[in-house]
PDB file of N, CA and C in Angstrom:
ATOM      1  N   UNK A   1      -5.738   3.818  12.720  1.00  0.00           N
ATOM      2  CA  UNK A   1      -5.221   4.055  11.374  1.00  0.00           C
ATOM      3  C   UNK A   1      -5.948   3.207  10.340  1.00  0.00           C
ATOM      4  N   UNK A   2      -6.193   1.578  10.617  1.00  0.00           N
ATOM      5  CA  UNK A   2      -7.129   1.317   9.703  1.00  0.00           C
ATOM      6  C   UNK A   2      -8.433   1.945   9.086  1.00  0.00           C
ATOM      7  N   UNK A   3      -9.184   2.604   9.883  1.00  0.00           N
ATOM      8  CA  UNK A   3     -10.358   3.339   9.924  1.00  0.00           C
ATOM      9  C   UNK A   3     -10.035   4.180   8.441  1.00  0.00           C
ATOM     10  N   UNK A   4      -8.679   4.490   7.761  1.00  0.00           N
ATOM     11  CA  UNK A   4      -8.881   5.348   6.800  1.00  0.00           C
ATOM     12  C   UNK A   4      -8.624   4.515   5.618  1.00  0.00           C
ATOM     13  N   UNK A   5      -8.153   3.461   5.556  1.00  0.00           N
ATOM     14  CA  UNK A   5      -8.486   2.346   4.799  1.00  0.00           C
ATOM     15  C   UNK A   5      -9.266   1.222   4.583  1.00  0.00           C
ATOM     16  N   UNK A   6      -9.839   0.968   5.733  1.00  0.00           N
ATOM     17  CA  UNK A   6     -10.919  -0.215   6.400  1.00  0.00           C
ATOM     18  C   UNK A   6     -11.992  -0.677   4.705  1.00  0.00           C
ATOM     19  N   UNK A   7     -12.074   0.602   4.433  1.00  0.00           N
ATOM     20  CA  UNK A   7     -13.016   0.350   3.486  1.00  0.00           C
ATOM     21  C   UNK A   7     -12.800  -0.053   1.971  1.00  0.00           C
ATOM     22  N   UNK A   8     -11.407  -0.097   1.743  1.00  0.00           N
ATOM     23  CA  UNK A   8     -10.977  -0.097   0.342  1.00  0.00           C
ATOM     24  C   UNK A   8     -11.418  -1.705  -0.182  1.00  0.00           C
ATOM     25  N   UNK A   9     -12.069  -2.237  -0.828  1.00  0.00           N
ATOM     26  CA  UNK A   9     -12.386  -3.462  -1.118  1.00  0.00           C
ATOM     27  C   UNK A   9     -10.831  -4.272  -2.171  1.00  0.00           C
ATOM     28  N   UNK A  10     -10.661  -5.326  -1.808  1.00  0.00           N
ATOM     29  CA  UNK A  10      -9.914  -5.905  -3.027  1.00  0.00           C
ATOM     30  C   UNK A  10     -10.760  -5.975  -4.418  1.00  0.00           C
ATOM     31  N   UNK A  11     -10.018  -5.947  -5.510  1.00  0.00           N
ATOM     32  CA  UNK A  11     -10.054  -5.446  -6.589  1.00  0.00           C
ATOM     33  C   UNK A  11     -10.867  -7.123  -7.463  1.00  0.00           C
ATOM     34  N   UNK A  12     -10.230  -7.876  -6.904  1.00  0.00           N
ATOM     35  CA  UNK A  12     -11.019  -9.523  -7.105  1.00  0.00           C
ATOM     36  C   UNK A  12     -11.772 -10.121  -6.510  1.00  0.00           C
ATOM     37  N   UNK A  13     -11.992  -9.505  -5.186  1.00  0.00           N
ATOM     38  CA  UNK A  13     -12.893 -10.136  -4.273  1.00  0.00           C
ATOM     39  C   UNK A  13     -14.061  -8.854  -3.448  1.00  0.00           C
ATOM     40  N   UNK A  14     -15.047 -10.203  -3.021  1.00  0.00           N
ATOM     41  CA  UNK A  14     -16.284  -8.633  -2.672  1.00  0.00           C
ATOM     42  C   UNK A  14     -15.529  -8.284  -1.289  1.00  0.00           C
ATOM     43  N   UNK A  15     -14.988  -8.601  -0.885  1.00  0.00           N
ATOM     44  CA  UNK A  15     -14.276  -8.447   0.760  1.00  0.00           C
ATOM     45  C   UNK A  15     -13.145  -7.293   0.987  1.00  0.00           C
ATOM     46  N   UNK A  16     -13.413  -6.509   1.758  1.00  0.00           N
ATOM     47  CA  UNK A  16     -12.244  -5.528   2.261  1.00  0.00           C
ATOM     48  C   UNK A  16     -10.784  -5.975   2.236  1.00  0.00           C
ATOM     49  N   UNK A  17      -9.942  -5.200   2.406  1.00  0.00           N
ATOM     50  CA  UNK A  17      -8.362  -5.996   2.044  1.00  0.00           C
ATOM     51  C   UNK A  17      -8.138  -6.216   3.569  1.00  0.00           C
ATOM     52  N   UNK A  18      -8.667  -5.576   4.868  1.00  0.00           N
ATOM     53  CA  UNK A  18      -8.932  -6.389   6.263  1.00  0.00           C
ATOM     54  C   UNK A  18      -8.822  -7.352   6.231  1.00  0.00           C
ATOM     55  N   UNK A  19     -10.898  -7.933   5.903  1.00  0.00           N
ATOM     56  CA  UNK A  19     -10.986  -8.723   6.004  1.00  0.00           C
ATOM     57  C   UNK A  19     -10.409  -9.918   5.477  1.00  0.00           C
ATOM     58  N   UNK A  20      -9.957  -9.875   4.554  1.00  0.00           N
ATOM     59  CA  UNK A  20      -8.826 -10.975   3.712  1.00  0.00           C
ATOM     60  C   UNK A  20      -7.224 -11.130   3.969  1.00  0.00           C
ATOM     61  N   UNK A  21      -7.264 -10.576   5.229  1.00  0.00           N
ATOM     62  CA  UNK A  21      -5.412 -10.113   6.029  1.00  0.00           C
ATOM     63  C   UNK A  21      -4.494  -9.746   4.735  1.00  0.00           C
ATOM     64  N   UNK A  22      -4.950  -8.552   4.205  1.00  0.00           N
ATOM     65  CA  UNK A  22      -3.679  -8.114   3.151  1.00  0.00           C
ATOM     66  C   UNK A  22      -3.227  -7.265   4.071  1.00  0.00           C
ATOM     67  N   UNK A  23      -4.116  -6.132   4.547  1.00  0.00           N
ATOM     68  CA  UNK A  23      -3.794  -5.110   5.360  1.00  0.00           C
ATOM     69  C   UNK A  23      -4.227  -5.285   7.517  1.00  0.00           C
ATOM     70  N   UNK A  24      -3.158  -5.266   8.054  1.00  0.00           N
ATOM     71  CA  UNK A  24      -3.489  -5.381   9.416  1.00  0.00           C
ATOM     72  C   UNK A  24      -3.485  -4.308  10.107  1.00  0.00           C
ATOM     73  N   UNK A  25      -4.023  -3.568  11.297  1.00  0.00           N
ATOM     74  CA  UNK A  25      -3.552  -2.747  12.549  1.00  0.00           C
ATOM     75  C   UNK A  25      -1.718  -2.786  12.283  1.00  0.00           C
ATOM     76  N   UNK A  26      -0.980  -3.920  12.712  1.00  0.00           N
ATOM     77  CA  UNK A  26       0.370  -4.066  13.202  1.00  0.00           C
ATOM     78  C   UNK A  26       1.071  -3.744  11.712  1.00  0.00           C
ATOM     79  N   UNK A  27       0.203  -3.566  10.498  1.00  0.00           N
ATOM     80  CA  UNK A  27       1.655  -3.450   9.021  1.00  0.00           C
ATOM     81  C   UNK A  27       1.384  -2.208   8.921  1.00  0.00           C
ATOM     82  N   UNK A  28       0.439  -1.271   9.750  1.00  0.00           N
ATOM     83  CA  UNK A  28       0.544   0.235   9.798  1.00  0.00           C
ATOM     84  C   UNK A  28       1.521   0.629  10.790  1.00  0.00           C
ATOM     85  N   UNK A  29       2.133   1.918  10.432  1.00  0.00           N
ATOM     86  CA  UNK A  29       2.904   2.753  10.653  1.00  0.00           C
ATOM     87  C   UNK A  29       2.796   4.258  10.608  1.00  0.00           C
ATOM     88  N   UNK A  30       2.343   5.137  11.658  1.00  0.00           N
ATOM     89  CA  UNK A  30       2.426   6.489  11.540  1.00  0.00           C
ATOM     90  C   UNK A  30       3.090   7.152  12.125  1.00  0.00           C
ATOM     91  N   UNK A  31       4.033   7.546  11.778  1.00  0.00           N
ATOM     92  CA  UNK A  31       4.749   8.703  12.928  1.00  0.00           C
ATOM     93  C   UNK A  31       4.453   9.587  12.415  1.00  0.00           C
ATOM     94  N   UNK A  32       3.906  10.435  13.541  1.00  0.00           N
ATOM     95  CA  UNK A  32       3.232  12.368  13.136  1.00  0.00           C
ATOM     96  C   UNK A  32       4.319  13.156  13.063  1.00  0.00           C
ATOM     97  N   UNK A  33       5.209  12.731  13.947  1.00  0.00           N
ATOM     98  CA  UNK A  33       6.557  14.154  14.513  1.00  0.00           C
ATOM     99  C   UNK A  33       7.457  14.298  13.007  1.00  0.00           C
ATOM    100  N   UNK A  34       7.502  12.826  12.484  1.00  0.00           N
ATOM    101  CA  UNK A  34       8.336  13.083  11.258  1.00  0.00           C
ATOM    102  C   UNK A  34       7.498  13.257   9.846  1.00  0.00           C
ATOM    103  N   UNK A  35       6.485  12.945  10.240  1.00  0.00           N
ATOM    104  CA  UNK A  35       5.528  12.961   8.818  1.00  0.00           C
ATOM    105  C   UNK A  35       5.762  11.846   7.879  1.00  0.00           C
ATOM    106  N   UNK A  36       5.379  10.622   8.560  1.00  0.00           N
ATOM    107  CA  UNK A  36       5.523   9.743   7.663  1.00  0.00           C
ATOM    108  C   UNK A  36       4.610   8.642   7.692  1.00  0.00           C
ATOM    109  N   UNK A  37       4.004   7.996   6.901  1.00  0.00           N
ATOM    110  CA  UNK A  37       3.349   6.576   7.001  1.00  0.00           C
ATOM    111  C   UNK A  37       3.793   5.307   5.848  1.00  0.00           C
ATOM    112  N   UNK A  38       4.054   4.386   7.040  1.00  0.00           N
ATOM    113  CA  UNK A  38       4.947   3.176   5.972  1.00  0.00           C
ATOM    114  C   UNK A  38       3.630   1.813   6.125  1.00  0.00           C
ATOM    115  N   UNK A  39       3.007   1.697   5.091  1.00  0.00           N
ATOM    116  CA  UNK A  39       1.898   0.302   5.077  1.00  0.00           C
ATOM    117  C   UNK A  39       2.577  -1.034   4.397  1.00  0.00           C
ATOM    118  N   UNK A  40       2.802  -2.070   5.099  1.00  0.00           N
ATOM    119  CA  UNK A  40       3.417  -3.287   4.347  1.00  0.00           C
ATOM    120  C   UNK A  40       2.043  -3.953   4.657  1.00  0.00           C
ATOM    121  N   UNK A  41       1.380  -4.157   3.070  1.00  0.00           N
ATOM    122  CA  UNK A  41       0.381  -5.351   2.868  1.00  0.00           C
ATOM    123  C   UNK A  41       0.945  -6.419   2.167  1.00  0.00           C
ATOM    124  N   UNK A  42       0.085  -7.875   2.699  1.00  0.00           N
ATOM    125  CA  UNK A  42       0.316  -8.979   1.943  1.00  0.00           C
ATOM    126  C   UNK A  42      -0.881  -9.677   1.047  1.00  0.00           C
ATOM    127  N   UNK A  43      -0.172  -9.487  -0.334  1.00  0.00           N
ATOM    128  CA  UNK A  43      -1.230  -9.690  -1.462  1.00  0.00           C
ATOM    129  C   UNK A  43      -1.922 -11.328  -0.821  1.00  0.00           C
ATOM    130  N   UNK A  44      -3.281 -11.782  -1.828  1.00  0.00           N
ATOM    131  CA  UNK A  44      -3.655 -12.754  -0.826  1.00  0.00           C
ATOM    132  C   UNK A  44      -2.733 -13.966  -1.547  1.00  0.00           C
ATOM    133  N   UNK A  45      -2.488 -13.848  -2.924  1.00  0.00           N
ATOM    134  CA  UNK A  45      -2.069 -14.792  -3.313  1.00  0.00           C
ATOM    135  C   UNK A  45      -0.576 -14.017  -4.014  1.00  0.00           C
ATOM    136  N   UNK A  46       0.727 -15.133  -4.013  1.00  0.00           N
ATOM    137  CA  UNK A  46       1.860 -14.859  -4.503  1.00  0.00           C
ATOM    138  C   UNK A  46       1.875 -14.474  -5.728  1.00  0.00           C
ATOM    139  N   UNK A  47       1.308 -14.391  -6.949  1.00  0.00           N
ATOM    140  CA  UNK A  47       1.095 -14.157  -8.068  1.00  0.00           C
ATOM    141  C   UNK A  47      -0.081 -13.677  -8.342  1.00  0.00           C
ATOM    142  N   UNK A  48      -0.035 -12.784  -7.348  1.00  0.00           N
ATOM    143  CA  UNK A  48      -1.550 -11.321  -7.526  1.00  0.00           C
ATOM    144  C   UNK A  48      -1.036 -10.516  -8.652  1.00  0.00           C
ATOM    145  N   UNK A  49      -2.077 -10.160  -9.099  1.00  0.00           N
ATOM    146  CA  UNK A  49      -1.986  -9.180 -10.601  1.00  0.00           C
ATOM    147  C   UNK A  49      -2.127  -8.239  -9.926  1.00  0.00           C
ATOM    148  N   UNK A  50      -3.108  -8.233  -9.137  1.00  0.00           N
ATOM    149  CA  UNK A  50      -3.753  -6.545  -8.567  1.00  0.00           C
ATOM    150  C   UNK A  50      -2.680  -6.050  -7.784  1.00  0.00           C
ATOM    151  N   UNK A  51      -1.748  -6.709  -7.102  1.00  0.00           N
ATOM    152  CA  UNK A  51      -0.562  -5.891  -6.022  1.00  0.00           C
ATOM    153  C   UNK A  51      -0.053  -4.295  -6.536  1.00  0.00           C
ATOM    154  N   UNK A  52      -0.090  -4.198  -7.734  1.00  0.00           N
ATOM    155  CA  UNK A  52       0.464  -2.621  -7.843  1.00  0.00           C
ATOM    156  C   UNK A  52      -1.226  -1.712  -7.708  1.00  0.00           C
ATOM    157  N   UNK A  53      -2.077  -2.417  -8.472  1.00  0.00           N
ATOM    158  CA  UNK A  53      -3.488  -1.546  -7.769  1.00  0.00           C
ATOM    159  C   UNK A  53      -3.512  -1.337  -6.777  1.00  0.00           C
ATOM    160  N   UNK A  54      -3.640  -2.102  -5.929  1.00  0.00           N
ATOM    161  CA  UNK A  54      -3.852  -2.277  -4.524  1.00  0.00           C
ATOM    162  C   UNK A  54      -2.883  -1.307  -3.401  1.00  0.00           C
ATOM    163  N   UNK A  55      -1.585  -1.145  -4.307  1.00  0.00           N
ATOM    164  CA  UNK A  55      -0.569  -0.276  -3.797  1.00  0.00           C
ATOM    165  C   UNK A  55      -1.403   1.097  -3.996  1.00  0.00           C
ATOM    166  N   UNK A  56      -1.871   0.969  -5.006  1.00  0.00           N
ATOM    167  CA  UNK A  56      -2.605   2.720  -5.667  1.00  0.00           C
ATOM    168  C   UNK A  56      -3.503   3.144  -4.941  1.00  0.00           C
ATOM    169  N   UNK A  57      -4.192   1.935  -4.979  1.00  0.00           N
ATOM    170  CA  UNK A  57      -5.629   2.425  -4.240  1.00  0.00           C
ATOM    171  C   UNK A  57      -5.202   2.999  -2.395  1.00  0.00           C
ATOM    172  N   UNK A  58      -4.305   2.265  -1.801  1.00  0.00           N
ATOM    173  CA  UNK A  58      -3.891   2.718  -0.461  1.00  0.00           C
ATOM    174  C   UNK A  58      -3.135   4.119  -0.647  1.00  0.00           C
ATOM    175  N   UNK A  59      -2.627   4.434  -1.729  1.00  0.00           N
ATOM    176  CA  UNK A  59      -1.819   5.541  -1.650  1.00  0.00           C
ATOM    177  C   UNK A  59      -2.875   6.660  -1.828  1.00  0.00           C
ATOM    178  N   UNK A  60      -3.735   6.531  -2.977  1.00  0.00           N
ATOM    179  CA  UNK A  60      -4.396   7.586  -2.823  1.00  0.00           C
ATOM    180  C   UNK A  60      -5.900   7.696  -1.866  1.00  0.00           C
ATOM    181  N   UNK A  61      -5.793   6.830  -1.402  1.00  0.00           N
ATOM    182  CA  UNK A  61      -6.566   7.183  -0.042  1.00  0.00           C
ATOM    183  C   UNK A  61      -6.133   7.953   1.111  1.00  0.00           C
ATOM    184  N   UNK A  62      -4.473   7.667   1.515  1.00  0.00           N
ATOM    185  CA  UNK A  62      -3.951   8.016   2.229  1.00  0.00           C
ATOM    186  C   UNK A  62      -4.152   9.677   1.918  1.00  0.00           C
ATOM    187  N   UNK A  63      -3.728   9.914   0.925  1.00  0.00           N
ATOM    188  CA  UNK A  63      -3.041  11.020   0.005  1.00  0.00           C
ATOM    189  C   UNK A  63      -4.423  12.158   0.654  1.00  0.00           C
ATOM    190  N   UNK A  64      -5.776  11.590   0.521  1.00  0.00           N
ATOM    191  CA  UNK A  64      -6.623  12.081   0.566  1.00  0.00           C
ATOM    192  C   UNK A  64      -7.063  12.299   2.327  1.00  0.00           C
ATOM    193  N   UNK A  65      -6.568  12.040   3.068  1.00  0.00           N
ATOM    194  CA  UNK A  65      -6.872  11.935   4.667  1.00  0.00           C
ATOM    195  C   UNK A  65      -5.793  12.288   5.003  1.00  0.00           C
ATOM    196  N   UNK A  66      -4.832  12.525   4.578  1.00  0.00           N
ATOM    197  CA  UNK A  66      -3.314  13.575   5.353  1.00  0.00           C
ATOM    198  C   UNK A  66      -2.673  14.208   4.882  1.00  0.00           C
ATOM    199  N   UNK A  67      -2.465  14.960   5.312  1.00  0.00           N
ATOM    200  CA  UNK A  67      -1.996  16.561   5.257  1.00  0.00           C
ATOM    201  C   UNK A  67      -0.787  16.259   3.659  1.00  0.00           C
ATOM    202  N   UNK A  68      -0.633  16.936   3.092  1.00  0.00           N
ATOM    203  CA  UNK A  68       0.364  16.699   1.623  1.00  0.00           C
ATOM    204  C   UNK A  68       2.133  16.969   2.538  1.00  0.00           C
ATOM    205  N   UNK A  69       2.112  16.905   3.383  1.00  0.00           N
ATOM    206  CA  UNK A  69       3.545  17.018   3.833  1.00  0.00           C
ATOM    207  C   UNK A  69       3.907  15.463   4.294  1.00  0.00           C
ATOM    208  N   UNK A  70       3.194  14.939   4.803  1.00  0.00           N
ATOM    209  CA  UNK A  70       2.865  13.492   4.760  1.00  0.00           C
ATOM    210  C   UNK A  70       3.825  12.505   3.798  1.00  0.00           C
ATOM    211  N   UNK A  71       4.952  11.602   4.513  1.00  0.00           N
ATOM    212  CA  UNK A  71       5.600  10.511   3.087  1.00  0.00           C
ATOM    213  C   UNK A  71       4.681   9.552   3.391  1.00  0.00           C
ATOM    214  N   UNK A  72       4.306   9.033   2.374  1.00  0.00           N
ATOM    215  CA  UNK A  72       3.257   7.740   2.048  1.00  0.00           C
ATOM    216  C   UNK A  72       4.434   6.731   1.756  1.00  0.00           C
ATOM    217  N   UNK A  73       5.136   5.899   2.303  1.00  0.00           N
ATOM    218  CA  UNK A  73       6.041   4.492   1.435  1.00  0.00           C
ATOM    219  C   UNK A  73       4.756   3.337   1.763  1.00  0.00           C
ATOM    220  N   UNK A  74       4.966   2.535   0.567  1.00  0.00           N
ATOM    221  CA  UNK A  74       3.983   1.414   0.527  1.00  0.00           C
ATOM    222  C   UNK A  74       4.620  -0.093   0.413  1.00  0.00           C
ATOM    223  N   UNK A  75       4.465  -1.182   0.547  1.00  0.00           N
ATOM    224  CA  UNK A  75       5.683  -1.985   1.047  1.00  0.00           C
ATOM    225  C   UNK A  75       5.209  -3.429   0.322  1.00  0.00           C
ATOM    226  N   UNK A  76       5.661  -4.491  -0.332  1.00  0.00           N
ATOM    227  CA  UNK A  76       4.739  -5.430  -0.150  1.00  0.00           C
ATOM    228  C   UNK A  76       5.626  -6.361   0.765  1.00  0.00           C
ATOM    229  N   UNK A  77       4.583  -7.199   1.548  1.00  0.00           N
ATOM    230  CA  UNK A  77       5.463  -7.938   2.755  1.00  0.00           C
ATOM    231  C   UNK A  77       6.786  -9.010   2.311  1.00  0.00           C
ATOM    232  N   UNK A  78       7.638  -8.932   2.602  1.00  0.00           N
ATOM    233  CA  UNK A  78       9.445  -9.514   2.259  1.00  0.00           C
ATOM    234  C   UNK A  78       8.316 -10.643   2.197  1.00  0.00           C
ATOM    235  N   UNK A  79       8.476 -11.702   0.801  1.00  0.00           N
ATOM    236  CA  UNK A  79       8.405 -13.226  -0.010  1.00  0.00           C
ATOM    237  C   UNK A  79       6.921 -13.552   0.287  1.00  0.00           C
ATOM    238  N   UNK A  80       5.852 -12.245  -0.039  1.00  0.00           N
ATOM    239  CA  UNK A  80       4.497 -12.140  -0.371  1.00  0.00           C
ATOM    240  C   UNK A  80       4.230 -12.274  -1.596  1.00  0.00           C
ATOM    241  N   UNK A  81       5.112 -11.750  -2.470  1.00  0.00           N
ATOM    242  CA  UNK A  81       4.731 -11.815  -4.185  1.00  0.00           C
ATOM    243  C   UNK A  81       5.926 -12.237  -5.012  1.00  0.00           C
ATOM    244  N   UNK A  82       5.644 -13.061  -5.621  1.00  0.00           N
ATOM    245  CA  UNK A  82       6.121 -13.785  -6.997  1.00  0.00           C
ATOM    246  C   UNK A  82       7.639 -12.941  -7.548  1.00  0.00           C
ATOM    247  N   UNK A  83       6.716 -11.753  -7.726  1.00  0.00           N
ATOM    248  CA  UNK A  83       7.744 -11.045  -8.772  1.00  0.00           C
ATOM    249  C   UNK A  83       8.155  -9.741  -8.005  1.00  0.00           C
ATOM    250  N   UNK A  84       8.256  -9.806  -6.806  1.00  0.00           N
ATOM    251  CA  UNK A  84       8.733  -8.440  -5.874  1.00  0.00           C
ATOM    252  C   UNK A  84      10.916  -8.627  -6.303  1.00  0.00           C
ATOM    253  N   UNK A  85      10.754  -9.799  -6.262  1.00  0.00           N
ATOM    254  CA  UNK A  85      12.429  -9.321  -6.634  1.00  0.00           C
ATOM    255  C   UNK A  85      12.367  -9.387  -8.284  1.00  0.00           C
ATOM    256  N   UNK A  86      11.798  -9.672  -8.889  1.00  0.00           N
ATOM    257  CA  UNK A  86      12.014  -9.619 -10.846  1.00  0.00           C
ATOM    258  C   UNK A  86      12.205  -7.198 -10.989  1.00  0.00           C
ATOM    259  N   UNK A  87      10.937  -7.071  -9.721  1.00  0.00           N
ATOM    260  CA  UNK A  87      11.048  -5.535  -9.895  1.00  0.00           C
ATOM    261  C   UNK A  87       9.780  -5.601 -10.781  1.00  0.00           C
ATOM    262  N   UNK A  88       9.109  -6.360 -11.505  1.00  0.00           N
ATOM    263  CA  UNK A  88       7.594  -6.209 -11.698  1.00  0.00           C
ATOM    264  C   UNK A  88       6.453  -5.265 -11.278  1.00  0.00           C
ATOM    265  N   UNK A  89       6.836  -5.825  -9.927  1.00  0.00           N
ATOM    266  CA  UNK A  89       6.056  -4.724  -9.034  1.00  0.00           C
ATOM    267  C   UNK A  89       6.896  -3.472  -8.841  1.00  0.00           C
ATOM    268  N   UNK A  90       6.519  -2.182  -9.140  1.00  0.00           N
ATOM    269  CA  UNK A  90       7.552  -1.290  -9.061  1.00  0.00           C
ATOM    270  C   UNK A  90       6.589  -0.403  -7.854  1.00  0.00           C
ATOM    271  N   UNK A  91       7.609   0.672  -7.758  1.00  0.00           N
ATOM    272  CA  UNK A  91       7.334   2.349  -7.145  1.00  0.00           C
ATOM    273  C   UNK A  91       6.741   3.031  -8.901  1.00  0.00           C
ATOM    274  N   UNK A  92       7.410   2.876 -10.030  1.00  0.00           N
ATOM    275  CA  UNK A  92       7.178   3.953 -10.515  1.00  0.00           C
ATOM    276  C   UNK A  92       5.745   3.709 -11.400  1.00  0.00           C
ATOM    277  N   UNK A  93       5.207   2.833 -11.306  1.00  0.00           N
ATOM    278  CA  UNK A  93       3.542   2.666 -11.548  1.00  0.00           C
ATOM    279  C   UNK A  93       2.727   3.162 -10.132  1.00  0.00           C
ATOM    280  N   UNK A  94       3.211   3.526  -9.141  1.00  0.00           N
ATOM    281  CA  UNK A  94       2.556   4.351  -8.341  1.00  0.00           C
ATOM    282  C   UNK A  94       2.779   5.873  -7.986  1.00  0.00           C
ATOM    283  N   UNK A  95       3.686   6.690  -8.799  1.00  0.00           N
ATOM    284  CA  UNK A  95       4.185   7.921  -9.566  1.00  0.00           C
ATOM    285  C   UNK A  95       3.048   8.447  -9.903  1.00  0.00           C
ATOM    286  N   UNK A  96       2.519   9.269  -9.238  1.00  0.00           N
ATOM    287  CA  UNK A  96       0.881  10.028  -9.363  1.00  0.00           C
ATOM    288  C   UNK A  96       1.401  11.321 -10.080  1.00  0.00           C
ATOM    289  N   UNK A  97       2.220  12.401  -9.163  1.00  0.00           N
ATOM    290  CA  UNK A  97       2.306  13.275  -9.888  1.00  0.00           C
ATOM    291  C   UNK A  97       3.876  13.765  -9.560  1.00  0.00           C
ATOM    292  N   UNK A  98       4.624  14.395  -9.972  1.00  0.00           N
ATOM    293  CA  UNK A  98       5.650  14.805  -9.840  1.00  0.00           C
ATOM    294  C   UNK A  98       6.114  15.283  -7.852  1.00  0.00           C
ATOM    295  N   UNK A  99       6.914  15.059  -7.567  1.00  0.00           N
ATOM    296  CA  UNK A  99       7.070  15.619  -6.114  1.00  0.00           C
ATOM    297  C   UNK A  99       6.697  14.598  -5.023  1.00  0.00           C
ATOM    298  N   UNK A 100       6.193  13.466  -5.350  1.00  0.00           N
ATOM    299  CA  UNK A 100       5.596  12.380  -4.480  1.00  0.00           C
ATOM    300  C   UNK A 100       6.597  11.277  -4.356  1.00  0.00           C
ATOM    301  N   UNK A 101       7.118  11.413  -3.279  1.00  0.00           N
ATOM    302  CA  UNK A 101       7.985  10.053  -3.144  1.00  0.00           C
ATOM    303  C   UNK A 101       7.866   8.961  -2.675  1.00  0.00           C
ATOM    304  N   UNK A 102       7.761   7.635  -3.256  1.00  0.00           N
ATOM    305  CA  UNK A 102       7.437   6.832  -2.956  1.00  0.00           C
ATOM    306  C   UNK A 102       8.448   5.520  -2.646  1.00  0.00           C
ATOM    307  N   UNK A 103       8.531   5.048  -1.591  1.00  0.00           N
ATOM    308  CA  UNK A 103       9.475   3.638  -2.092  1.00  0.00           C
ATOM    309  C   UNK A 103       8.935   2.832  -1.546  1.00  0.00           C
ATOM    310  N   UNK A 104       7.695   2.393  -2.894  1.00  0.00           N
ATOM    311  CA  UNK A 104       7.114   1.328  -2.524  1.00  0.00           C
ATOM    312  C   UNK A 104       7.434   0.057  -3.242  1.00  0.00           C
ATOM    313  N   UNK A 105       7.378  -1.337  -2.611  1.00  0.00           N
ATOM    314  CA  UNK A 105       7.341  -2.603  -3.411  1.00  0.00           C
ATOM    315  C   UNK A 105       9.031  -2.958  -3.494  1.00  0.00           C
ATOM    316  N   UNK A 106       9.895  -2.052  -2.868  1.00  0.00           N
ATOM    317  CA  UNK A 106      11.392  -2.621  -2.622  1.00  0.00           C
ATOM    318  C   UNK A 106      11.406  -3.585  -1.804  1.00  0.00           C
TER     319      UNK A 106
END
């Protein structure tokens, strides 16, 4: 499952979000039978700006490598970021187009 993200670079750094442990093998999640994929990354630093990019950029990668029946939820890891309980980080800055449900960053 990494293989369809492997390549997304962080947005501040020249390094893959891999290589910088935002994204692991074990914070992926696919179940085929129900159609769903749940990714919990951890921003590198607690007061990342980029965490809702970074949510974007995984979603629409995903979006683009599986089938549109597919739920994408995107996660940031429980007391990874600053402002995950203020609600800063939302779902609805990752609201692409109507019909896409997301519950990401709860």
């Amino acid at each position: 499952m990494t293989n369809f993200v492997r390549d997304i670079r962080d947005p501040e750094h020249p390094y893959s979000l891999e290589q910088l442990s935002v994204l692991s093998e074990e914070s992926i999640t696919v179940d085929d039978k129900l159609g769903r994929i749940l990714i919990t990354f951890t921003p590198t630093i607690q007061h990342c700006s980029m965490a809702t990019v970074i949510g974007l950029c995984l979603r629409v990668k995903l979006q683009e490598c599986f089938p549109p029946h597919y739920k994408v939820d995107i996660k940031v890891s429980p007391g990874s970021h600053a402002d995950e309980e203020a609600g800063k980080v939302s779902s609805s800055r990752l609201d692409l187009e109507p019909g896409i449900s997301m519950t990401a960053f709860k």
